[in-house]
Protein backbone atom coordinates (compact mmCIF):
# COMPACT_ATOMS: atom_id res chain seq x y z
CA UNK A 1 34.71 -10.55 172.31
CA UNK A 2 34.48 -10.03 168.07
CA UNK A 3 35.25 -6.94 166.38
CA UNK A 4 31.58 -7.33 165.29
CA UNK A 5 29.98 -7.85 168.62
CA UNK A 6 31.97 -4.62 169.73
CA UNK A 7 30.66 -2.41 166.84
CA UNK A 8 27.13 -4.25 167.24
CA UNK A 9 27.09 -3.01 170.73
CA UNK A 10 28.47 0.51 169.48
CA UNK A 11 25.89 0.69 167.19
CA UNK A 12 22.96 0.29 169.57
CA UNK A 13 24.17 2.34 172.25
CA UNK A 14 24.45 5.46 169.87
CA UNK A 15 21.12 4.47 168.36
CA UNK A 16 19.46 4.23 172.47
CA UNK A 17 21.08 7.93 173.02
CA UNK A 18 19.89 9.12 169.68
CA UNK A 19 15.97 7.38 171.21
CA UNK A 20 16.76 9.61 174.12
CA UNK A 21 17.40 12.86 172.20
CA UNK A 22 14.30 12.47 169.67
CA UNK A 23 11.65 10.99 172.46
CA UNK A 24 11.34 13.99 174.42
CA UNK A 25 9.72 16.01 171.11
CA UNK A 26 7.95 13.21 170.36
CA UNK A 27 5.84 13.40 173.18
CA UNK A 28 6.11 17.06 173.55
CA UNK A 29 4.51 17.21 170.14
CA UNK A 30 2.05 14.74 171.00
CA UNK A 31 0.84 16.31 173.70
CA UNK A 32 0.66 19.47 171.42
CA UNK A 33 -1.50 17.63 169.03
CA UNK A 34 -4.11 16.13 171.61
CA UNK A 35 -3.95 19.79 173.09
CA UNK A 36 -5.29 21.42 169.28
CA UNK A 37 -7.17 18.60 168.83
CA UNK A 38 -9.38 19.04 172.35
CA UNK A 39 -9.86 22.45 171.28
CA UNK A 40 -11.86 22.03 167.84
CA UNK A 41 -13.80 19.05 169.83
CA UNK A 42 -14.90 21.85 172.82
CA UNK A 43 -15.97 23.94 170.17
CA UNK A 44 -18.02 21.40 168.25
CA UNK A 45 -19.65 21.55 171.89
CA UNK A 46 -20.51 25.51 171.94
CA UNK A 47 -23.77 25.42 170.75
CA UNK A 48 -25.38 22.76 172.83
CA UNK A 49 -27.06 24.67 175.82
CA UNK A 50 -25.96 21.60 178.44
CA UNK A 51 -22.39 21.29 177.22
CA UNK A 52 -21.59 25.18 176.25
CA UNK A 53 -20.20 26.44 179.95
CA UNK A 54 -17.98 23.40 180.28
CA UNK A 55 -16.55 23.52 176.62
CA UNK A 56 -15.85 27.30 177.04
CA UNK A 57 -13.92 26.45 180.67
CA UNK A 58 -12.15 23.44 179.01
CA UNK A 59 -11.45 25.68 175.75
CA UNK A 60 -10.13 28.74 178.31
CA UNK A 61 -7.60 26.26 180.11
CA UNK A 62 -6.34 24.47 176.29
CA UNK A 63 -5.87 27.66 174.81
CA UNK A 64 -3.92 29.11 178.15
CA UNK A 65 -1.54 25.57 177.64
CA UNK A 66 -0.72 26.09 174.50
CA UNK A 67 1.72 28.62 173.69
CA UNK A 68 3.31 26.72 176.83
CA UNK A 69 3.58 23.72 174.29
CA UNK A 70 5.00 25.61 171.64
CA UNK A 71 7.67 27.19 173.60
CA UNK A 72 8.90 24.04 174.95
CA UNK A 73 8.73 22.43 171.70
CA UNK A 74 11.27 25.42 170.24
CA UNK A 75 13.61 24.59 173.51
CA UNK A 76 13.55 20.99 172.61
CA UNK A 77 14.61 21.68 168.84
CA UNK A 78 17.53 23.71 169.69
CA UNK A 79 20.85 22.99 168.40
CA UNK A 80 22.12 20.77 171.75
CA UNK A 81 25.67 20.67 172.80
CA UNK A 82 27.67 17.58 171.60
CA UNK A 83 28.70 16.85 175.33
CA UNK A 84 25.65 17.51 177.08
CA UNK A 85 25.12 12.95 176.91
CA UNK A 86 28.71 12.89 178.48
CA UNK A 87 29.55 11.85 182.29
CA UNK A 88 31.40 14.13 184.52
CA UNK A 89 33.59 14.74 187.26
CA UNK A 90 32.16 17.47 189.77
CA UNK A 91 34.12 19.03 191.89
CA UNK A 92 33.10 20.95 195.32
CA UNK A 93 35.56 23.19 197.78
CA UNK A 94 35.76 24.98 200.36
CA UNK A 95 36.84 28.56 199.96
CA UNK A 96 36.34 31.72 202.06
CA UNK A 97 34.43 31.00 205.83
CA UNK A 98 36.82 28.48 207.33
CA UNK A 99 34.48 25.83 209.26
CA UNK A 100 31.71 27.12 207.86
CA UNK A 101 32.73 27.10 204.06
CA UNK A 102 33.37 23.95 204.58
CA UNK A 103 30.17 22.80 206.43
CA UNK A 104 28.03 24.84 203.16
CA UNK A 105 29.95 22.57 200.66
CA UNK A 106 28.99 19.65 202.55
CA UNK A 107 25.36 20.73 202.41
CA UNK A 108 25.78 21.52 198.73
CA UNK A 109 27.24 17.72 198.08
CA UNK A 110 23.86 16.07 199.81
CA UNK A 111 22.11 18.28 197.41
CA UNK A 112 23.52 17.37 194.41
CA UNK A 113 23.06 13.47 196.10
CA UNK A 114 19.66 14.39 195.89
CA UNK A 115 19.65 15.37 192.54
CA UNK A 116 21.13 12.62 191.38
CA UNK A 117 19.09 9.93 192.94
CA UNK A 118 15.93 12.02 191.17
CA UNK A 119 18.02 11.68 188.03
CA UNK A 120 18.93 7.97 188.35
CA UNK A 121 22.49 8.60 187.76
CA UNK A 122 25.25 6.61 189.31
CA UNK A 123 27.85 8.20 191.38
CA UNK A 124 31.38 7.52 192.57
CA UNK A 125 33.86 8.68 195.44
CA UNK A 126 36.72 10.02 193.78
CA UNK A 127 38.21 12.00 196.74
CA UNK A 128 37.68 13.81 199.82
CA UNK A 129 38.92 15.72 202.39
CA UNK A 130 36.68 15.90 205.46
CA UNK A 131 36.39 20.03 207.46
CA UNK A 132 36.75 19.89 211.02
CA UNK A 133 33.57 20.81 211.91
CA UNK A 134 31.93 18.45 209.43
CA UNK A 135 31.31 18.51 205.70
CA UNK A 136 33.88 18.94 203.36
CA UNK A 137 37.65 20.87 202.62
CA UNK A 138 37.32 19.09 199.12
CA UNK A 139 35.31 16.51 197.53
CA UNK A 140 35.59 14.79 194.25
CA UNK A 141 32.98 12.64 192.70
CA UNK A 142 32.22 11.07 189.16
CA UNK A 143 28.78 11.53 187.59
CA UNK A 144 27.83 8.81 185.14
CA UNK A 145 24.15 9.38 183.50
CA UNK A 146 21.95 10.23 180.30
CA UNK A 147 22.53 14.55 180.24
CA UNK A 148 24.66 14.58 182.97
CA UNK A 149 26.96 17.36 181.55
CA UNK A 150 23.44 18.66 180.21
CA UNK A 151 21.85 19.36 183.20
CA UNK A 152 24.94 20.60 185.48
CA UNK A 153 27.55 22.64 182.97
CA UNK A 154 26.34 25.63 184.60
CA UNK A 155 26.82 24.94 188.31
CA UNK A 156 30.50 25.73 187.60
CA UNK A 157 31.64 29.21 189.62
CA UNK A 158 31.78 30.28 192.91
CA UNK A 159 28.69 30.03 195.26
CA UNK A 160 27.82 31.92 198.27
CA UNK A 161 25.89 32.04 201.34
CA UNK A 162 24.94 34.18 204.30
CA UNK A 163 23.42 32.30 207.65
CA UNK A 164 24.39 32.43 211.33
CA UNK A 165 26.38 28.96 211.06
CA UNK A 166 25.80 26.31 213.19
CA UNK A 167 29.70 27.16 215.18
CA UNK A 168 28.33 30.84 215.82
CA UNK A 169 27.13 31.10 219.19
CA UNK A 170 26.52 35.41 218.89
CA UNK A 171 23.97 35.21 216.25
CA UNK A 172 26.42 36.90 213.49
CA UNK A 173 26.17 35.97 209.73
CA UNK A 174 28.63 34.95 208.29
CA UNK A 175 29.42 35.06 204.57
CA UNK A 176 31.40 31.52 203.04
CA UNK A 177 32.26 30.54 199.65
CA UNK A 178 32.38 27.27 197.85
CA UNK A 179 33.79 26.86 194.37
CA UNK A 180 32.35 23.91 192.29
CA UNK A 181 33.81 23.06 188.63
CA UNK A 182 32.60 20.81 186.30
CA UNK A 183 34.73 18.82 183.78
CA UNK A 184 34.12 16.26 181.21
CA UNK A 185 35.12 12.78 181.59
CA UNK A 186 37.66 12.08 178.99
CA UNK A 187 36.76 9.10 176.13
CA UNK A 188 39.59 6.24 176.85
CA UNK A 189 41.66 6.69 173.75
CA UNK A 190 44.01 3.68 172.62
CA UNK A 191 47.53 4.78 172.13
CA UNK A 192 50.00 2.42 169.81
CA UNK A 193 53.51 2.62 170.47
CA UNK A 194 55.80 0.82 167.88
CA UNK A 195 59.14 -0.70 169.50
CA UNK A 196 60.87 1.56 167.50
CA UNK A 197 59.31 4.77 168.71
CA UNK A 198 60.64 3.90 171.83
CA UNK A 199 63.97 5.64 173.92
CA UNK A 200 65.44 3.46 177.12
CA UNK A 201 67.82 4.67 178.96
CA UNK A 202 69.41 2.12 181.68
CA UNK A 203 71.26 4.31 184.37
CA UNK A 204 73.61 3.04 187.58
CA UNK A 205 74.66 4.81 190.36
CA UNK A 206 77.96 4.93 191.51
CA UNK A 207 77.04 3.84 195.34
């Protein structure tokens, strides 16, 4: 493939996230718009005896929606993070609870499954180890999808839970722990090593 195809396709991929940024407040402004504009046309309604309740009922609901707008429009306009587009490796294990740590991370990887799927993301198996009594010791997967990093930087940390666990036949509650980090997946970077640069050393044993 050409050096010009490559940076062609460069090109439009940075221009599809940059879509992806802006779109959102575009239609968040929109909708802001239409919401201001519906107003002013309820109250060109007001003094018609047949249309007067309805326009002040549509007028009470508009004007309830939008300081809603507005905040979410400030949200969207906040400086973003550079990495929040980037893909990521999450990581989920089992800490304090024995079986049952391990059963609540297994629970907390069908979650994040789940939120995935609603996402559209892809996802693939790094690693796992499997707990005895199911779910996981440790499980390793890679999270590729627009505001991946975006949406789960802050699961990182240690999460807990209290429940009688499935292995408990008194009734008690136990308390487990499950530690899940989040890191960034590294940008392949191309490394050139001159000849020269290099050191060999050829060694032979005596045997």
């Amino acid at each position: 493939m050409s050096e010009e195809i490559l940076s062609d396709i460069k090109q439009i991929t940075e221009l599809s996230k940059e879509k992806n940024k802006i779109e959102p407040i575009v239609l968040k402004a929109k909708e802001y718009i239409q919401t201001c504009e519906s107003i002013e046309e309820n109250k060109s309604y007001l003094s018609d005896e047949e249309m007067a309740d309805i326009a002040k009922e549509e007028i009470k609901i508009l004007e309830t929606n939008k300081p809603i707008l507005e905040d979410e429009m400030q949200i969207l306009l906040l400086p973003k993070d550079e990495n929040d587009g980037r893909n990521i490796f999450l990581e989920i294990r089992a800490g304090a609870g024995g079986d049952e740590a391990s059963i609540f991370a297994g629970d907390l990887y069908n979650m994040y499954i789940r939120f995935i799927d609603l996402n559209k993301w892809k996802v693939e198996l790094i690693s796992s180890s499997e707990g005895t009594n199911g779910g996981y010791k440790e499980i390793i997967i890679l999270i590729k999808g627009d505001e991946a990093y975006a949406k789960l930087k802050y699961e990182s940390g240690v999460h807990r839970v209290q429940r009688v666990p499935e292995t408990e036949s008194q009734g008690r509650v136990h308390t487990s722990a499950v530690s899940i980090a989040i890191i960034l997946e590294v940008d392949d970077i191309d490394i050139d090593i001159k000849q020269n640069e290099l050191k060999i050393d050829v060694m032979r044993s005596s045997g």
